[in-house]
Protein backbone atom coordinates (compact mmCIF):
# COMPACT_ATOMS: atom_id res chain seq x y z
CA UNK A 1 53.67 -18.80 -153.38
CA UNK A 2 52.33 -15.55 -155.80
CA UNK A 3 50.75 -17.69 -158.16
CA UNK A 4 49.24 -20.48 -156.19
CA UNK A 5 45.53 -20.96 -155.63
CA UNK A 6 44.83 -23.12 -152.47
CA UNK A 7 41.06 -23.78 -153.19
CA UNK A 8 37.85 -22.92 -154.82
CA UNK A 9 35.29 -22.77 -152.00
CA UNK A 10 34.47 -19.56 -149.60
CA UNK A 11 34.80 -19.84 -146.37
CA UNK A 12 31.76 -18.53 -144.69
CA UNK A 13 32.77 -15.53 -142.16
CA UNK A 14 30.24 -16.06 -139.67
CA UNK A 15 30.40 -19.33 -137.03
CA UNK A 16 28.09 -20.67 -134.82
CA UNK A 17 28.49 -17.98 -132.31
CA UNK A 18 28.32 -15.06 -134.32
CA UNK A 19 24.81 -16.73 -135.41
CA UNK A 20 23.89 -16.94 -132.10
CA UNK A 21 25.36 -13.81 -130.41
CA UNK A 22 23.11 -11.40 -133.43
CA UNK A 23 20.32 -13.81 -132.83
CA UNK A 24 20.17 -12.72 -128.80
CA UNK A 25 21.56 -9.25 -130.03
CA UNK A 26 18.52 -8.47 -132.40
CA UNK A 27 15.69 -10.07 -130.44
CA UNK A 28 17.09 -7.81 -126.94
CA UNK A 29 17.00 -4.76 -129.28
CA UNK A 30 13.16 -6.10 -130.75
CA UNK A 31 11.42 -6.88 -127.66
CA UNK A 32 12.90 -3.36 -125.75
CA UNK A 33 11.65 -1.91 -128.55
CA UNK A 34 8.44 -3.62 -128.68
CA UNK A 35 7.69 -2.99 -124.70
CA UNK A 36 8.60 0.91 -125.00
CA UNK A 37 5.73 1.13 -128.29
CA UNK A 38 3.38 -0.09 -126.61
CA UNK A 39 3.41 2.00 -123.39
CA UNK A 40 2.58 4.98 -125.81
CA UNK A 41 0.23 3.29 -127.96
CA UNK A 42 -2.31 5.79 -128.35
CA UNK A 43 0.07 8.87 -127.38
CA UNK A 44 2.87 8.41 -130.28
CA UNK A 45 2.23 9.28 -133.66
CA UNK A 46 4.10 5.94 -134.73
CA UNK A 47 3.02 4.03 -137.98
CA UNK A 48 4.68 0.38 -136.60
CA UNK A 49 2.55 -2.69 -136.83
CA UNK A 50 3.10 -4.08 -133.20
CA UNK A 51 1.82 -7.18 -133.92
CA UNK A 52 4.51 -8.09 -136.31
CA UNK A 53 7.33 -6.27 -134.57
CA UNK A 54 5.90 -8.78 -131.54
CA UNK A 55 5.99 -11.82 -133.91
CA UNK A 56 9.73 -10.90 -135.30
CA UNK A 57 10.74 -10.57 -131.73
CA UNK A 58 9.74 -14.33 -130.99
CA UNK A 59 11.04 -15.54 -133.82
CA UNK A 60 14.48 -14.34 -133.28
CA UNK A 61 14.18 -15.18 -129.10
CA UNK A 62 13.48 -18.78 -130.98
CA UNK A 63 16.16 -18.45 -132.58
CA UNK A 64 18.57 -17.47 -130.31
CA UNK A 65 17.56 -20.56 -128.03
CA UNK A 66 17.36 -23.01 -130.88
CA UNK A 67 21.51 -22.39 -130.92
CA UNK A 68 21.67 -22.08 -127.35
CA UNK A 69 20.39 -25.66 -127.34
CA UNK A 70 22.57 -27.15 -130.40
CA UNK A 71 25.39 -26.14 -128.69
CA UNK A 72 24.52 -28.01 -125.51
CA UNK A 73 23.86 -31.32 -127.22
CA UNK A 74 27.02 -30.79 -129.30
CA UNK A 75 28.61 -30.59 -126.35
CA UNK A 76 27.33 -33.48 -124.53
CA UNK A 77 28.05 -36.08 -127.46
């Protein structure tokens, strides 16, 4: 069994709801972080385009329910 090779292709580590569970994961952490910025907009001496931290936020929230929805319609056919 040493000196066997069983096959040639990687495995990828993440599934489906890993994907899905950093997706949710990074856009909770994004749009906190987005909501506390801009409270202190013009108080904080922070050097963070809003806009795009905004933007990155919706595009993982779309991301997160882009797999929330595959995996219903996997699971109703």
């Amino acid at each position: 069994m040493m000196g066997q090779v069983k096959d040639s292709f990687m495995m990828f580590p993440l599934d489906f709801w890993d994907l899905s569970s950093f997706f949710a994961f990074m856009a909770l952490i994004l749009i906190v972080t987005y909501g506390l910025l801009s409270q202190n907009q013009g108080e904080a001496k922070v050097l963070i385009n809003l806009k795009r931290l905004e933007r990155i936020a919706i595009v993982f929230s779309l991301l997160f329910l882009a797999t929330v929805i595959f995996r219903l319609l996997l699971s109703f056919f």
